[in-house]
C-alpha atoms as a PDB file:
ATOM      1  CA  UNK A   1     -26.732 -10.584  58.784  1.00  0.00           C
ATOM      2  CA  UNK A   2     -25.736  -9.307  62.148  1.00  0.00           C
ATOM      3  CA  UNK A   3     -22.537  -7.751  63.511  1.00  0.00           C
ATOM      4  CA  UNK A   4     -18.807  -9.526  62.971  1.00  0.00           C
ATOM      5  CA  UNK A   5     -16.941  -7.741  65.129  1.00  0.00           C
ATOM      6  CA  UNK A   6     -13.291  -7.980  65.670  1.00  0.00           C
ATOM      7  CA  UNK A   7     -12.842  -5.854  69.000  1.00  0.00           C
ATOM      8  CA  UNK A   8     -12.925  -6.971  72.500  1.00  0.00           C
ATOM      9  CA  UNK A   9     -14.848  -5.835  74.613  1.00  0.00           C
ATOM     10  CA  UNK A  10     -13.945  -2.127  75.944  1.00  0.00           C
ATOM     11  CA  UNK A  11     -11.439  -1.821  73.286  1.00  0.00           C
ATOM     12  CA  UNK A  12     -11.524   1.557  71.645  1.00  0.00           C
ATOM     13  CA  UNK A  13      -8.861   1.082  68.988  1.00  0.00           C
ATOM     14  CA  UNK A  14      -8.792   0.600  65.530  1.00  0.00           C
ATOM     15  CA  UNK A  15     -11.505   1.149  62.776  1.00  0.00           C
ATOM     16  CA  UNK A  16     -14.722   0.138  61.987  1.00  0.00           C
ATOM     17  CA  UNK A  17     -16.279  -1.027  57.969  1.00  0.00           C
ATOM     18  CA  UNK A  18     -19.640  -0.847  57.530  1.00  0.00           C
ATOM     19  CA  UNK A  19     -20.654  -1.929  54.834  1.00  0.00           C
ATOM     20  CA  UNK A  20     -23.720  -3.944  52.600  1.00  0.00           C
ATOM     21  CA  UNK A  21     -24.452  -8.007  54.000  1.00  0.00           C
ATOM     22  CA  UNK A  22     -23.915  -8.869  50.148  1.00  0.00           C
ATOM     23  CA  UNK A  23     -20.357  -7.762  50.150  1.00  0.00           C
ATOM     24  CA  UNK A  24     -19.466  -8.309  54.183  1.00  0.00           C
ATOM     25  CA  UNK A  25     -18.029 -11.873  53.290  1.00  0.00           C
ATOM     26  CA  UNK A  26     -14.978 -10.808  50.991  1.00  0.00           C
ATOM     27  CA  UNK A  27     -14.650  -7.774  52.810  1.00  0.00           C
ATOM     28  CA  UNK A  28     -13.626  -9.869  56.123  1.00  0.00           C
ATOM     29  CA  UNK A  29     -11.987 -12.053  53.808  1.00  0.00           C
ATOM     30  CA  UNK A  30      -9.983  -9.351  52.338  1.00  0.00           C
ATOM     31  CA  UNK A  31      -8.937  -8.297  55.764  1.00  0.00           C
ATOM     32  CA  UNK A  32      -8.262 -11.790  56.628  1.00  0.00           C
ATOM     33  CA  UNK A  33      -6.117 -12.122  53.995  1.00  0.00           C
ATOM     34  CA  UNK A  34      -3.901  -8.977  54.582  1.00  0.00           C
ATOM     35  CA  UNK A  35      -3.750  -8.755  58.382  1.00  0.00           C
ATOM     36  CA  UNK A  36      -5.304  -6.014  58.919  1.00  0.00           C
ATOM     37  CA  UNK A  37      -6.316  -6.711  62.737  1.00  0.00           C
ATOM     38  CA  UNK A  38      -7.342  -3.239  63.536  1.00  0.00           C
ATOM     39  CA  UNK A  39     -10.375  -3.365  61.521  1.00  0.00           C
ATOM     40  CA  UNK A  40     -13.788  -4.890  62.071  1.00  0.00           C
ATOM     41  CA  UNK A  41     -16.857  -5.538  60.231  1.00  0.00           C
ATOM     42  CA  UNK A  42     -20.514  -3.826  61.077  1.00  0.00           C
ATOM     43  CA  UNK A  43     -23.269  -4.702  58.161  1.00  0.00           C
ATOM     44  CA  UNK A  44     -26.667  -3.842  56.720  1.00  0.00           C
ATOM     45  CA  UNK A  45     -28.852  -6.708  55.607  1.00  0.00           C
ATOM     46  CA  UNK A  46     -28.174  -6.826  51.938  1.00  0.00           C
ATOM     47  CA  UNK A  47     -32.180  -6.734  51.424  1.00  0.00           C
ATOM     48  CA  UNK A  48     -32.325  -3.005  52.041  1.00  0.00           C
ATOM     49  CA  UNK A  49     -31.114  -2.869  48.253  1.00  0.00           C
ATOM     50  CA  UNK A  50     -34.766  -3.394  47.517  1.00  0.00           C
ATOM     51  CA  UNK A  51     -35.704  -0.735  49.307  1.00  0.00           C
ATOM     52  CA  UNK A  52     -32.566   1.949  49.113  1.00  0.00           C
ATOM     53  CA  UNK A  53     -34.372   4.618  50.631  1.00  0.00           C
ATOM     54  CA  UNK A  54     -33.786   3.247  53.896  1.00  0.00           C
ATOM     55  CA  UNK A  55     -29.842   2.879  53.238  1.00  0.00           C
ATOM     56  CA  UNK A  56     -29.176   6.186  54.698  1.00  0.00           C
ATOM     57  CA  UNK A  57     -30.299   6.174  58.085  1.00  0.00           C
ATOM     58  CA  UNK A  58     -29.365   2.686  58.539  1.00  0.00           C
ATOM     59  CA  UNK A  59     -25.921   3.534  57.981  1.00  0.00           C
ATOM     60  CA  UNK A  60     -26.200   6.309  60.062  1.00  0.00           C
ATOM     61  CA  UNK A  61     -27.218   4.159  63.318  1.00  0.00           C
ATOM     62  CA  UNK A  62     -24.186   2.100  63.196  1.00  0.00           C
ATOM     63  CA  UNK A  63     -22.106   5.578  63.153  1.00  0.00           C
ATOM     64  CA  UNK A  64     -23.746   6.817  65.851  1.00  0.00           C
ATOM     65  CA  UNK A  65     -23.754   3.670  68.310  1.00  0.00           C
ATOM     66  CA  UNK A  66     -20.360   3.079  67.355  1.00  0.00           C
ATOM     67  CA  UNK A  67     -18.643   6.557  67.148  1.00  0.00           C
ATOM     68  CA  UNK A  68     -17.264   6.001  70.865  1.00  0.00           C
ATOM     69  CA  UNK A  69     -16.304   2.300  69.953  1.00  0.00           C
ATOM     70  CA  UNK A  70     -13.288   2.412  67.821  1.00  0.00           C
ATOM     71  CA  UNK A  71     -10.529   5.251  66.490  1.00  0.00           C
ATOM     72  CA  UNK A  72     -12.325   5.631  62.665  1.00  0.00           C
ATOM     73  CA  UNK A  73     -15.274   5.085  61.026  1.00  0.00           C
ATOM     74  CA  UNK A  74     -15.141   4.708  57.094  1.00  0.00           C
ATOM     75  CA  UNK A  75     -17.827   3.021  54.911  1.00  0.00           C
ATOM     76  CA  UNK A  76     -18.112   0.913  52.022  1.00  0.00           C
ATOM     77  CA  UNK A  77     -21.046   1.585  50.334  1.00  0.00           C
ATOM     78  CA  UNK A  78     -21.536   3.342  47.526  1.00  0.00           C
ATOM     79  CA  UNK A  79     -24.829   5.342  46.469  1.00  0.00           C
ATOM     80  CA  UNK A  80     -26.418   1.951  45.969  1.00  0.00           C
ATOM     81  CA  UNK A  81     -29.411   3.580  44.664  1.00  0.00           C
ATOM     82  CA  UNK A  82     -30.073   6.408  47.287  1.00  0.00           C
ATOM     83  CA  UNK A  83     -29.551   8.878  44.719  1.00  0.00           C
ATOM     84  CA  UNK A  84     -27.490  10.980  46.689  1.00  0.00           C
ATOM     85  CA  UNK A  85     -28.359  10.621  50.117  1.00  0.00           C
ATOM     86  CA  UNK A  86     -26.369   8.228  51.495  1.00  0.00           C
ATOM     87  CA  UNK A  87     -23.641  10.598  50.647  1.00  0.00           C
ATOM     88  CA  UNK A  88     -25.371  13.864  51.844  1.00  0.00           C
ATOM     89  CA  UNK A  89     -25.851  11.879  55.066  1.00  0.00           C
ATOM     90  CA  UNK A  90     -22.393  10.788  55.419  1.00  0.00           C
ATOM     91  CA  UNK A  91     -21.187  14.262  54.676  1.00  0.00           C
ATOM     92  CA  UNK A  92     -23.221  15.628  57.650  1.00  0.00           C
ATOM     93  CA  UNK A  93     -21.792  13.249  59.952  1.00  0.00           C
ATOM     94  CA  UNK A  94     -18.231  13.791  58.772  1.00  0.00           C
ATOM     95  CA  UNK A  95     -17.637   9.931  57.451  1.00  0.00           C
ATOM     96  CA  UNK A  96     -15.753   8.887  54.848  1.00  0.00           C
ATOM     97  CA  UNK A  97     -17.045   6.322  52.255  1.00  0.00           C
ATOM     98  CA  UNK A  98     -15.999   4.919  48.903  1.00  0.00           C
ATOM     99  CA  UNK A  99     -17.124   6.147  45.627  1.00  0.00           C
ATOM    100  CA  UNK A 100     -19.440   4.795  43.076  1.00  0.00           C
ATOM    101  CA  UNK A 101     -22.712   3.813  41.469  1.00  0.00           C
ATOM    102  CA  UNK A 102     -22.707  -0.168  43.076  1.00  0.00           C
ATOM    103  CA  UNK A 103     -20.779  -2.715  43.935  1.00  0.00           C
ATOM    104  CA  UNK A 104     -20.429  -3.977  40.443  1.00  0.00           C
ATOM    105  CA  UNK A 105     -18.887  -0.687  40.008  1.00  0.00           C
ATOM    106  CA  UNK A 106     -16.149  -1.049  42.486  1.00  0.00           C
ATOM    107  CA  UNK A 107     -15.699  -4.490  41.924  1.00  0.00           C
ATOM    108  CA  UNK A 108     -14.726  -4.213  38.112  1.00  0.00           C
ATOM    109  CA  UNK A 109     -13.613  -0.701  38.509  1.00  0.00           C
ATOM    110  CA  UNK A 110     -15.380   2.447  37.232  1.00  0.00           C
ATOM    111  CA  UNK A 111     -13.235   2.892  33.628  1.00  0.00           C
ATOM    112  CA  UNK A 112     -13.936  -1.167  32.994  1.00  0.00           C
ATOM    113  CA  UNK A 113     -17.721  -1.674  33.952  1.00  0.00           C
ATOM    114  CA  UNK A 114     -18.393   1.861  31.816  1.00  0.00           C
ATOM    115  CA  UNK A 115     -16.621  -0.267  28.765  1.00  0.00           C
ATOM    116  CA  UNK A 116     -18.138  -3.317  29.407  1.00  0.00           C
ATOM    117  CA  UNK A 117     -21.904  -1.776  30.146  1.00  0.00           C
ATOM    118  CA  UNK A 118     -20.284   0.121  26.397  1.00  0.00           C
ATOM    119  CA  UNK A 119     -19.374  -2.829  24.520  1.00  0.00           C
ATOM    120  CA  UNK A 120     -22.996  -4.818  25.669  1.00  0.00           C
ATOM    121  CA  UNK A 121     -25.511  -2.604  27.404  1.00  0.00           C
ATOM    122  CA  UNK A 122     -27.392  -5.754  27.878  1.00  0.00           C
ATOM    123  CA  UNK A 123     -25.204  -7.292  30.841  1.00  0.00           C
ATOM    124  CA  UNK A 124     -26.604  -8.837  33.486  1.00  0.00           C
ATOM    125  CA  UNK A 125     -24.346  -8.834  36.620  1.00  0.00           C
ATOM    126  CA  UNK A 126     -23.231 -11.422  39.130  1.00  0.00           C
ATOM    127  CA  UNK A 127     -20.827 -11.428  42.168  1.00  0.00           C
ATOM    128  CA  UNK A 128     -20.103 -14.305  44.462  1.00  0.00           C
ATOM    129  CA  UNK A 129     -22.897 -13.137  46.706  1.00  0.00           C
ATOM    130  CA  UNK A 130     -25.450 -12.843  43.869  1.00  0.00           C
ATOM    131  CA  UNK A 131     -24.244 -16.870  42.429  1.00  0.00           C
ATOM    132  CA  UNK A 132     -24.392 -18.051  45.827  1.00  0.00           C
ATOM    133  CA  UNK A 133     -27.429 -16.779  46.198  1.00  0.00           C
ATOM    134  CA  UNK A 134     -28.979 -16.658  42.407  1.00  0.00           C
ATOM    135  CA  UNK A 135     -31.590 -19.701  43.310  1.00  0.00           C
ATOM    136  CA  UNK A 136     -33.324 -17.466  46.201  1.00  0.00           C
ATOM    137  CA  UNK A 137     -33.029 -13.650  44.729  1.00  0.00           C
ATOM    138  CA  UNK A 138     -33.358 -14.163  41.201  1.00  0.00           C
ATOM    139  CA  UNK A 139     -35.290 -17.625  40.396  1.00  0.00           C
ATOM    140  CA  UNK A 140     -37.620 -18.043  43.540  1.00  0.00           C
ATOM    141  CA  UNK A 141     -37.421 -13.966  44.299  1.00  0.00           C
ATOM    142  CA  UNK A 142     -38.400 -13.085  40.681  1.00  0.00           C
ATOM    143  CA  UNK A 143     -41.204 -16.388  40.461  1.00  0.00           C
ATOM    144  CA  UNK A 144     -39.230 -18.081  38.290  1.00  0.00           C
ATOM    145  CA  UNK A 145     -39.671 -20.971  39.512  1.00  0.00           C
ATOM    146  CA  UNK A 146     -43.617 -20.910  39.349  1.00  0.00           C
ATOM    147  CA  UNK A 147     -44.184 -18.828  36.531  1.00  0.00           C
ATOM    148  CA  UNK A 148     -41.391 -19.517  33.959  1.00  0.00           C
ATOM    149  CA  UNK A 149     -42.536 -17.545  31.377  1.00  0.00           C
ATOM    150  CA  UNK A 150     -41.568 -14.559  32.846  1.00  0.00           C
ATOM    151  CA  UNK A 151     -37.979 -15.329  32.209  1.00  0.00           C
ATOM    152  CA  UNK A 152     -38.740 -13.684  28.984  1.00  0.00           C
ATOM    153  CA  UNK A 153     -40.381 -10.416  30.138  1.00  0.00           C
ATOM    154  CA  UNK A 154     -37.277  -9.898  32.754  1.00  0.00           C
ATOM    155  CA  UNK A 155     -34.343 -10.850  30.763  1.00  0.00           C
ATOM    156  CA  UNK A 156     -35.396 -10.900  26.980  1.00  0.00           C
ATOM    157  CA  UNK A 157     -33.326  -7.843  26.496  1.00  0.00           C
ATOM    158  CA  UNK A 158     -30.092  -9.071  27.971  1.00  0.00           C
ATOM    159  CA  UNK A 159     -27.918 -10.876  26.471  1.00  0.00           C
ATOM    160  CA  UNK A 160     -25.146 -11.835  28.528  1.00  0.00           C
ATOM    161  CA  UNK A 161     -24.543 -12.800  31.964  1.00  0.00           C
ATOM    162  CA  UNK A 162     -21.238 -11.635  33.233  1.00  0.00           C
ATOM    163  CA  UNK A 163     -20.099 -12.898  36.420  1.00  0.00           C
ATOM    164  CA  UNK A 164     -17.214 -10.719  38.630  1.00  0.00           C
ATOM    165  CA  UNK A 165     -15.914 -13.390  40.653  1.00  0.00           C
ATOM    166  CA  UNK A 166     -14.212 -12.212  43.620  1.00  0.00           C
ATOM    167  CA  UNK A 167     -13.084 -15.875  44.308  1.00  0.00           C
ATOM    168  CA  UNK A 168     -10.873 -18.331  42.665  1.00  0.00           C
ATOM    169  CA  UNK A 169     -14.173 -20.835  43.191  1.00  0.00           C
ATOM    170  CA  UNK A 170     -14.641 -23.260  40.417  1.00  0.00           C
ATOM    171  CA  UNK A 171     -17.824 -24.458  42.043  1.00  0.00           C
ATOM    172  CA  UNK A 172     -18.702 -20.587  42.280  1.00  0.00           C
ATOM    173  CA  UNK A 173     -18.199 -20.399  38.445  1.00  0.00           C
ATOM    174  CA  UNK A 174     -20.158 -23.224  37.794  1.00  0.00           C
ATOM    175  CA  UNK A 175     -23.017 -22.109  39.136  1.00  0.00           C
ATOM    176  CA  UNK A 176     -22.467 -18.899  37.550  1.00  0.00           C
ATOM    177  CA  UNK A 177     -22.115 -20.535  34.022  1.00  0.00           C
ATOM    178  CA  UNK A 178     -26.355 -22.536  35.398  1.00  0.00           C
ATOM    179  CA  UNK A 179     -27.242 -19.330  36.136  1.00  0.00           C
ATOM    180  CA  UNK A 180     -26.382 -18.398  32.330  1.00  0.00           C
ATOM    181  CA  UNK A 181     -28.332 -21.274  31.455  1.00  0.00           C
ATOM    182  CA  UNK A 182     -30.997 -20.645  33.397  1.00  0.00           C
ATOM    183  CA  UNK A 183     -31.304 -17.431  31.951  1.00  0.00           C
ATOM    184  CA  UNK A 184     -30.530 -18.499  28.372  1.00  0.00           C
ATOM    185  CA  UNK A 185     -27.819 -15.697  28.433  1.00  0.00           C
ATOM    186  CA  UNK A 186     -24.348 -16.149  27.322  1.00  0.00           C
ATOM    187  CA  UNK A 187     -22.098 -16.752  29.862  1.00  0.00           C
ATOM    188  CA  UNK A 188     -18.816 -14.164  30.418  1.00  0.00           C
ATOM    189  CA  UNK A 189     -16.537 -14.352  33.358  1.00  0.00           C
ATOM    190  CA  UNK A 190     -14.146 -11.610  34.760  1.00  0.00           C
ATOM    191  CA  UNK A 191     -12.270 -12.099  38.044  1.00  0.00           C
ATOM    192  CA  UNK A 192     -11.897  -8.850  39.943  1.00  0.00           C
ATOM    193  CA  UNK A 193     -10.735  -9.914  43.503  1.00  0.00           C
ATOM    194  CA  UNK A 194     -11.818  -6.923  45.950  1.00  0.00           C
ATOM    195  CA  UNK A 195     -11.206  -4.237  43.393  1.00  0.00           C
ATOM    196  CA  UNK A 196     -11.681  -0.940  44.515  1.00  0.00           C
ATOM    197  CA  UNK A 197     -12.728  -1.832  47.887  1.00  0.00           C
ATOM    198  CA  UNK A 198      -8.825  -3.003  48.260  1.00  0.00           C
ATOM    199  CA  UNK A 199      -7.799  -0.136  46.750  1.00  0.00           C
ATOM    200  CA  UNK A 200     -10.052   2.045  49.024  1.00  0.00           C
ATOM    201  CA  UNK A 201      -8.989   0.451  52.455  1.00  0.00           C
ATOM    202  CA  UNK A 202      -5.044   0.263  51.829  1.00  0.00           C
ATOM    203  CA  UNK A 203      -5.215   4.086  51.138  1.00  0.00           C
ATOM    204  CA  UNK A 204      -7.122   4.554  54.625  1.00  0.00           C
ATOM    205  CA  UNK A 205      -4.273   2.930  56.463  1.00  0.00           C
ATOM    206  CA  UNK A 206      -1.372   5.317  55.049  1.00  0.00           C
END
């Protein structure tokens, strides 16, 4: 996913997000929604969660080229699996970012995904990105779909699928409720909105 920028050309103002390709969608629709103008979206391709180590210095080359582009800089990842470096990174180049594991994380909010990972460790996790998306990362991206009697091997320990729905998206949800299916997990929905990511940006704009 490439840039969505909300700048003109030459103009120096306002504040750049960068942020993960799996979460860039609500993010620009969260700004939509509140009219926040001033900010624009930059993104990673949300495949680099496969390979985390590369997180870092990603992030770090949209700081750079875009330092002299806009007023502010924050980002909205969290450690995403860099086990600390995305954060020692950031810290060297003076940027703020949000806190937390993942997005699930900041979706739900730390206190409720540590009670819900409590009350069923075996939880497996879906956002709108992750439903859209569940046919191509999880059934074809897993070989699901040619060899399904792995289903077992990758998901015989969970027991529920729980599905953070940033969206009000009944078609969302019923794909989310197949993807139970699919799974044979039991099917839980919780609507978060943005979550913490809200949260996050309306305190960077007192």
């Amino acid at each position: 996913m490439g840039q969505m920028a909300r700048q003109k050309p030459g103009d120096k103002t306002g504040t750049l997000i960068i942020c993960c390709g799996a979460v860039a969608r609500e993010i620009i629709a969260m700004i939509d929604a509140n009219g926040w103008d001033d900010m624009r979206v930059d993104c990673l391709p949300a495949h680099l969660h496969n390979d985390p180590g590369r997180i870092p210095e990603g992030v770090r080359r949209k700081i750079r080229a875009n330092r002299d582009l806009c007023e502010r800089i924050v980002v909205l990842y969290s450690d995403c699996g860099t086990g600390g470096q995305l954060e020692d990174m950031l810290n060297e180049e003076g940027v703020e970012s949000i806190k937390g594991a993942h997005c699930y994380e900041v979706f739900a909010g730390a206190d409720t995904f540590a009670a819900m990972m409590k009350a069923e460790p075996g939880s497996f996790i879906l956002t709108d990105f992750l439903t859209q998306h569940f046919e191509r990362l999880v059934v074809k991206g897993l070989g699901l779909d040619r060899y399904p009697e792995l289903r077992s091997t990758y998901f015989g320990k969970y027991k529920k699928l729980v599905y953070l729905a940033q969206s009000d998206d009944l078609a969302l949800k019923a794909k989310a409720e197949a993807a139970a299916e699919t799974l044979g997990l039991e099917f839980e929905m919780r609507f978060t909105g943005y979550g913490d990511f809200e949260k996050f940006l309306r305190e960077q704009r007192r």
